[in-house]
Protein backbone atom coordinates (compact mmCIF):
# COMPACT_ATOMS: atom_id res chain seq x y z
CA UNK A 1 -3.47 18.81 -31.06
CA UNK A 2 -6.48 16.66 -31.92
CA UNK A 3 -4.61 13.92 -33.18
CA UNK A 4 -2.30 14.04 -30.02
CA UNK A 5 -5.29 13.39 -27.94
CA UNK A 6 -7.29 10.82 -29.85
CA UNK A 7 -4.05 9.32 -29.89
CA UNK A 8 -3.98 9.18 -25.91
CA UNK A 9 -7.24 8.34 -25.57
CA UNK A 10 -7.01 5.22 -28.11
CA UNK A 11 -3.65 3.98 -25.71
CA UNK A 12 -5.78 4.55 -22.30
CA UNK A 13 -8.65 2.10 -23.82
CA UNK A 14 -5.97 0.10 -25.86
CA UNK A 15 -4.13 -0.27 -21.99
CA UNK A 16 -7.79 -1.53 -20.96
CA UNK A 17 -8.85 -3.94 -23.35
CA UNK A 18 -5.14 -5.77 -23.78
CA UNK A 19 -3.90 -5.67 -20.32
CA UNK A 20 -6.41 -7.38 -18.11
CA UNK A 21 -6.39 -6.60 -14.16
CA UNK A 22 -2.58 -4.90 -14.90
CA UNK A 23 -4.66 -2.05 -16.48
CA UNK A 24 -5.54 -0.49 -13.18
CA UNK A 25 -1.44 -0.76 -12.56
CA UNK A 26 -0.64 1.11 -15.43
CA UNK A 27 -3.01 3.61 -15.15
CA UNK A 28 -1.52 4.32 -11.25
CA UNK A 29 1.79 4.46 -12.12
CA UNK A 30 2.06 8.03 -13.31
CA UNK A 31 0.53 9.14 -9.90
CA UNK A 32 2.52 6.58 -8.37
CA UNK A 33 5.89 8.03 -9.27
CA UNK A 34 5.03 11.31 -8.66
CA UNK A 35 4.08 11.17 -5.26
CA UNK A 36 6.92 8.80 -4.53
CA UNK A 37 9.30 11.90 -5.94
CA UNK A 38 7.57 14.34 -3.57
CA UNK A 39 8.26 12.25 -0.88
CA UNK A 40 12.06 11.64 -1.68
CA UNK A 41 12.34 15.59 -2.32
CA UNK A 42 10.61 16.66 0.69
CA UNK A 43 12.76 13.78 2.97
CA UNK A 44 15.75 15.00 1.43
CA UNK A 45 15.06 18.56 2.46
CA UNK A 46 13.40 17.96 5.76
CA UNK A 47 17.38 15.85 6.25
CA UNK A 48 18.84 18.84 5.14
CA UNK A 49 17.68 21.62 6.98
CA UNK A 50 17.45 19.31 10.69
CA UNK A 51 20.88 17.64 10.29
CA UNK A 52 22.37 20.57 8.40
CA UNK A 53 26.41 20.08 8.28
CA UNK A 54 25.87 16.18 9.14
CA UNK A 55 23.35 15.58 6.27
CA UNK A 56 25.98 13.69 4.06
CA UNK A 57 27.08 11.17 6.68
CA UNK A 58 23.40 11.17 8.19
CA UNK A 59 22.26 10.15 5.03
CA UNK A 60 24.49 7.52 4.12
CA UNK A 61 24.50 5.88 7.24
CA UNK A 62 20.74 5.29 7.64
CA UNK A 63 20.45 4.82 3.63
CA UNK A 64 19.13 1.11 4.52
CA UNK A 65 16.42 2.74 7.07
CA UNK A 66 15.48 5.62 4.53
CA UNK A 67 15.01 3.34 1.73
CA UNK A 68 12.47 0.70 3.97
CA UNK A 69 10.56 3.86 4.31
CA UNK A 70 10.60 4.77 0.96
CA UNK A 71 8.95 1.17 0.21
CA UNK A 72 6.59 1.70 3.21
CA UNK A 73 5.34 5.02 1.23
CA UNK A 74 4.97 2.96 -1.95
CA UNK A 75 3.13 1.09 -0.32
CA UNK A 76 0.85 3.10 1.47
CA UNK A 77 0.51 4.98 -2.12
CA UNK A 78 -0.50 1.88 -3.68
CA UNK A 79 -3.40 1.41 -0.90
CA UNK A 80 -4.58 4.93 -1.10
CA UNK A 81 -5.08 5.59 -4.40
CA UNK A 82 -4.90 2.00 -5.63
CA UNK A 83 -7.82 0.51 -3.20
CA UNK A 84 -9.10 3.44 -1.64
CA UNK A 85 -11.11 4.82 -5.29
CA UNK A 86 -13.61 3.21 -7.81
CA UNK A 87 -12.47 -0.13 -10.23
CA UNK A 88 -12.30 2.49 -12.93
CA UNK A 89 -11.49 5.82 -11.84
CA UNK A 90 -7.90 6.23 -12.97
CA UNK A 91 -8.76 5.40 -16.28
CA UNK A 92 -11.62 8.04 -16.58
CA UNK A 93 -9.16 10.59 -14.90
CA UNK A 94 -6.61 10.41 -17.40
CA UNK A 95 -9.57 10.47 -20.20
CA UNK A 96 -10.49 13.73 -18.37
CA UNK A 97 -7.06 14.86 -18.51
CA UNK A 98 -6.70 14.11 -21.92
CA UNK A 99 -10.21 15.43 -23.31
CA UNK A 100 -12.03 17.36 -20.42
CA UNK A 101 -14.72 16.87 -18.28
CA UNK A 102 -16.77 14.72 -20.45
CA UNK A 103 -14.78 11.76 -18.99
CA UNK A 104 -15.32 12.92 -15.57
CA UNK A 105 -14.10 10.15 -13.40
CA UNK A 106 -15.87 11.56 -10.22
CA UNK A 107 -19.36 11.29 -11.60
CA UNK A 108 -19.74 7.64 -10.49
CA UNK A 109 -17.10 7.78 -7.62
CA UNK A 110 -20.06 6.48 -4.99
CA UNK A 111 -22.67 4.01 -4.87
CA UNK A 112 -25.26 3.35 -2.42
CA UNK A 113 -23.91 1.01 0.50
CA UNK A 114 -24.37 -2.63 0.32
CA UNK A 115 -23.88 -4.44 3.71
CA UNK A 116 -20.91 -7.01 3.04
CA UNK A 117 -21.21 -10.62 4.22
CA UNK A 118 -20.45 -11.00 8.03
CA UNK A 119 -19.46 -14.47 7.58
CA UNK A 120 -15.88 -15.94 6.49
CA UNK A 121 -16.24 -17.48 3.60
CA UNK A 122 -15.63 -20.54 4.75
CA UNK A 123 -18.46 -20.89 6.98
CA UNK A 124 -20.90 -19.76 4.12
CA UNK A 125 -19.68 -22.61 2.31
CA UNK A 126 -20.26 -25.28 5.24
CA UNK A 127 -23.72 -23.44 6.08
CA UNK A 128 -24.78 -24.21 2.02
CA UNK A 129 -22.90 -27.70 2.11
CA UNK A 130 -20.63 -26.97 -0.44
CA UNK A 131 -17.34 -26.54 1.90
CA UNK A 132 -15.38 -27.49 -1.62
CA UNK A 133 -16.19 -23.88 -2.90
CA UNK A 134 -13.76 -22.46 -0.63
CA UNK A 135 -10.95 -24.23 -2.18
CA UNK A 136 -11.76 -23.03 -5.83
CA UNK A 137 -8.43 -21.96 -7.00
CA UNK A 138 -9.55 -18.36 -7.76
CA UNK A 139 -10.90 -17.86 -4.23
CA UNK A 140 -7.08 -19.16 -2.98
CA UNK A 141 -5.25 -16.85 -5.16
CA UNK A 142 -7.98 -13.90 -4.23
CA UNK A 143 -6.82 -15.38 -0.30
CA UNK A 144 -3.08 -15.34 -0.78
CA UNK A 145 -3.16 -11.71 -2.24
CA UNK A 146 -4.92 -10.52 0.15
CA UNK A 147 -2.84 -11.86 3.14
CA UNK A 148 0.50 -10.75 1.15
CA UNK A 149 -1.18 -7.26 0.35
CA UNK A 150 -0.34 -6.55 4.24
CA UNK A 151 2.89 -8.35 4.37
CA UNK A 152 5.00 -5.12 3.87
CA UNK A 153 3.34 -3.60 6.48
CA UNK A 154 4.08 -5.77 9.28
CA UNK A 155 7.70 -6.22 7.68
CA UNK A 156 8.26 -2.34 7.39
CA UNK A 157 7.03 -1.34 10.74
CA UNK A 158 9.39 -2.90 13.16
CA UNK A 159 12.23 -1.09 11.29
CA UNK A 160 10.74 2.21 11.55
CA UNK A 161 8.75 1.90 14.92
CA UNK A 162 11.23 0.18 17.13
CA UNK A 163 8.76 -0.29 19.94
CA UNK A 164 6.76 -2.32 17.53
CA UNK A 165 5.15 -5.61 18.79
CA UNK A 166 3.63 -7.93 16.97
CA UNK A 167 0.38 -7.71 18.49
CA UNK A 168 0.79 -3.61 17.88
CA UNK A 169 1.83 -4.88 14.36
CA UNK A 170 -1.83 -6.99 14.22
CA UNK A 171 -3.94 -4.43 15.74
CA UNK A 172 -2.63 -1.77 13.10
CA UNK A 173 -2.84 -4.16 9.98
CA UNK A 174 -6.75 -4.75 11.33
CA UNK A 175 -7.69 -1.41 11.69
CA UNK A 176 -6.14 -0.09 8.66
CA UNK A 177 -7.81 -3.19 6.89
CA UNK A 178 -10.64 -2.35 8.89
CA UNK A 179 -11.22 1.23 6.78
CA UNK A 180 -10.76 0.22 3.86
CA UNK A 181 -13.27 -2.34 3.78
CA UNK A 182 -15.97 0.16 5.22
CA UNK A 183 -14.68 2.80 2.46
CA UNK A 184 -14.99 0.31 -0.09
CA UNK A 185 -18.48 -0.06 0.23
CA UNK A 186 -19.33 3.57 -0.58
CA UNK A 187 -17.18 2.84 -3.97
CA UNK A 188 -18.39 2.03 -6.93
CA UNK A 189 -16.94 -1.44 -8.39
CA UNK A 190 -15.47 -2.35 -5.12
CA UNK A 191 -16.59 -4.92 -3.04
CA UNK A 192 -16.18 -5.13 0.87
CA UNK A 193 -15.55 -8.49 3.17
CA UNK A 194 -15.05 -10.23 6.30
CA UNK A 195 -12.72 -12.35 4.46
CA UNK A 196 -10.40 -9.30 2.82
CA UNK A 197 -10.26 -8.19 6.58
CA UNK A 198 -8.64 -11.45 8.16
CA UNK A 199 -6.29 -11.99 5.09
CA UNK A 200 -5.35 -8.54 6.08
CA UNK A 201 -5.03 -8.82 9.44
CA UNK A 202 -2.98 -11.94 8.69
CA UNK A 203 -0.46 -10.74 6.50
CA UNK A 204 0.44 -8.18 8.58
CA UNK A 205 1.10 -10.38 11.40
CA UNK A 206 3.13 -12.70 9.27
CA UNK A 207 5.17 -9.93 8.28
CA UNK A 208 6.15 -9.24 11.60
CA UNK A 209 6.92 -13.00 11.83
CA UNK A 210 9.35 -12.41 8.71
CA UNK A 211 11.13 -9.52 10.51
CA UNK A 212 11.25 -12.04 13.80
CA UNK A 213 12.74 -14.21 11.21
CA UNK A 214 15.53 -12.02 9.52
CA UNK A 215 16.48 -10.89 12.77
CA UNK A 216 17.75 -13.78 14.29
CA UNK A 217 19.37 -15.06 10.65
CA UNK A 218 20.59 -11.38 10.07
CA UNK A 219 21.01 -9.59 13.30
CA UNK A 220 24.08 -7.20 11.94
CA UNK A 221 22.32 -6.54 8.73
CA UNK A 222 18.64 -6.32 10.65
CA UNK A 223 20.26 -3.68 13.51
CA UNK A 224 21.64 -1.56 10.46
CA UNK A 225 18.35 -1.50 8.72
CA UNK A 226 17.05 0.12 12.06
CA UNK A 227 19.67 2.63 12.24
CA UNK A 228 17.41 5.91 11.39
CA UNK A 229 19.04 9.26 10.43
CA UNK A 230 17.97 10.82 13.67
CA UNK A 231 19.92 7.52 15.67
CA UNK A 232 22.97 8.64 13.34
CA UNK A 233 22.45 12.15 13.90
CA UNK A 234 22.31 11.24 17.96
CA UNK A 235 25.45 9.51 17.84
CA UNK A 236 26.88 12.19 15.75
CA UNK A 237 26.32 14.75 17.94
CA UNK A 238 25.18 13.71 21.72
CA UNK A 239 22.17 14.72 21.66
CA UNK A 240 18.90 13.11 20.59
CA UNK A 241 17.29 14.25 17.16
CA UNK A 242 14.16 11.50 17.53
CA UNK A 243 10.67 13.27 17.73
């Protein structure tokens, strides 16, 4: 049994020395598929018991609809536990899972608060004369993930909340961007900015402007994306299954 978990541990620090910024990744994915099976079990029995003798054709007519929201709870599952707890923490939680509570990965969960910058990026670099920091290539890749970070979001939404507009679209991407950033300074490792916030804020917009997008090139394929099992279930039986 000893050997077993000195093996473990030995992967969970090999994982961290060999595998750069993917270490965090691999350390989430465990967690990651297993709330992502919860939520396909617990779908497919919340289908089951509302739609009851309809569930097979309910569910294979709105498989397209059920499958954006299966990304959309990826994705949220990613944000929780992937942004939303310490640099390190999944790697000292499966250390404590492997060896006990001398690993304890909630012993440095918080930090004091330190007040992130109020000002864009940009703009600090014009105030200090340097505007040619900005374009540093690691500060445009940290830009571009950030602003594709949200770009599910605003893609996912419209097909889910048909009432969706983009400035809805913005105003959600903001003020879920908006907590995390203020949660993020209470972390330990994590760092909090104005900057993170607009990227954000952006990408959620411009996924709306992608679903704009697909909907004019792919109306058909776009309108059956929207069909939700309790549309299917409506025109199945009269009567209208939406909350």
């Amino acid at each position: 049994m000893d050997d077993t978990k000195n093996k473990l541990l030995d992967l969970i620090d090999w994982i961290y020395m060999n595998c750069g910024s993917f270490d965090a990744l691999i350390y989430l994915l465990p967690i990651f598929v297993l709330f992502c099976a919860i939520y396909c079990i617990a779908r497919a029995v919340w289908h089951k018991r509302k739609f009851s003798d309809n569930f097979a054709i309910v569910r294979k007519r709105s498989r397209l609809n059920e499958f954006i929201r299966f990304l959309l709870v990826c994705w949220g599952v990613f944000i929780i536990c992937g942004l939303l707890t310490p640099t390190e923490f999944w790697k000292y939680f499966w250390q404590c899972m492997v060896h006990g509570l001398e690993y304890d990965p909630f012993e440095d969960f918080f930090r004091a608060p330190r007040m992130p910058n109020p000002f864009p990026n940009l703009l600090s670099c014009i105030l200090n004369g340097h505007p040619e920091w900005f374009f540093h290539s690691a500060q445009i890749t940290d830009i571009l993930l950030n602003i594709s970070l949200f770009v599910p979001l605003g893609l996912a939404l419209p097909f889910i909340c048909k009432k969706a507009k983009l400035l809805k679209i913005t105003l959600v991407g903001f003020s879920l961007s908006f907590v995390i950033e203020i949660v993020q300074i209470f972390l330990n490792g994590r760092s909090s900015n104005i900057d993170d916030l607009l990227c954000n804020t952006a990408g959620a917009a411009l996924g709306y402007a992608l679903y704009v997008l697909m909907k004019k090139v792919f109306p058909k394929f776009t309108a059956k994306c929207k069909l939700s099992a309790a549309d299917v279930f409506s025109e199945l039986s009269g009567l209208d299954a939406r909350p």
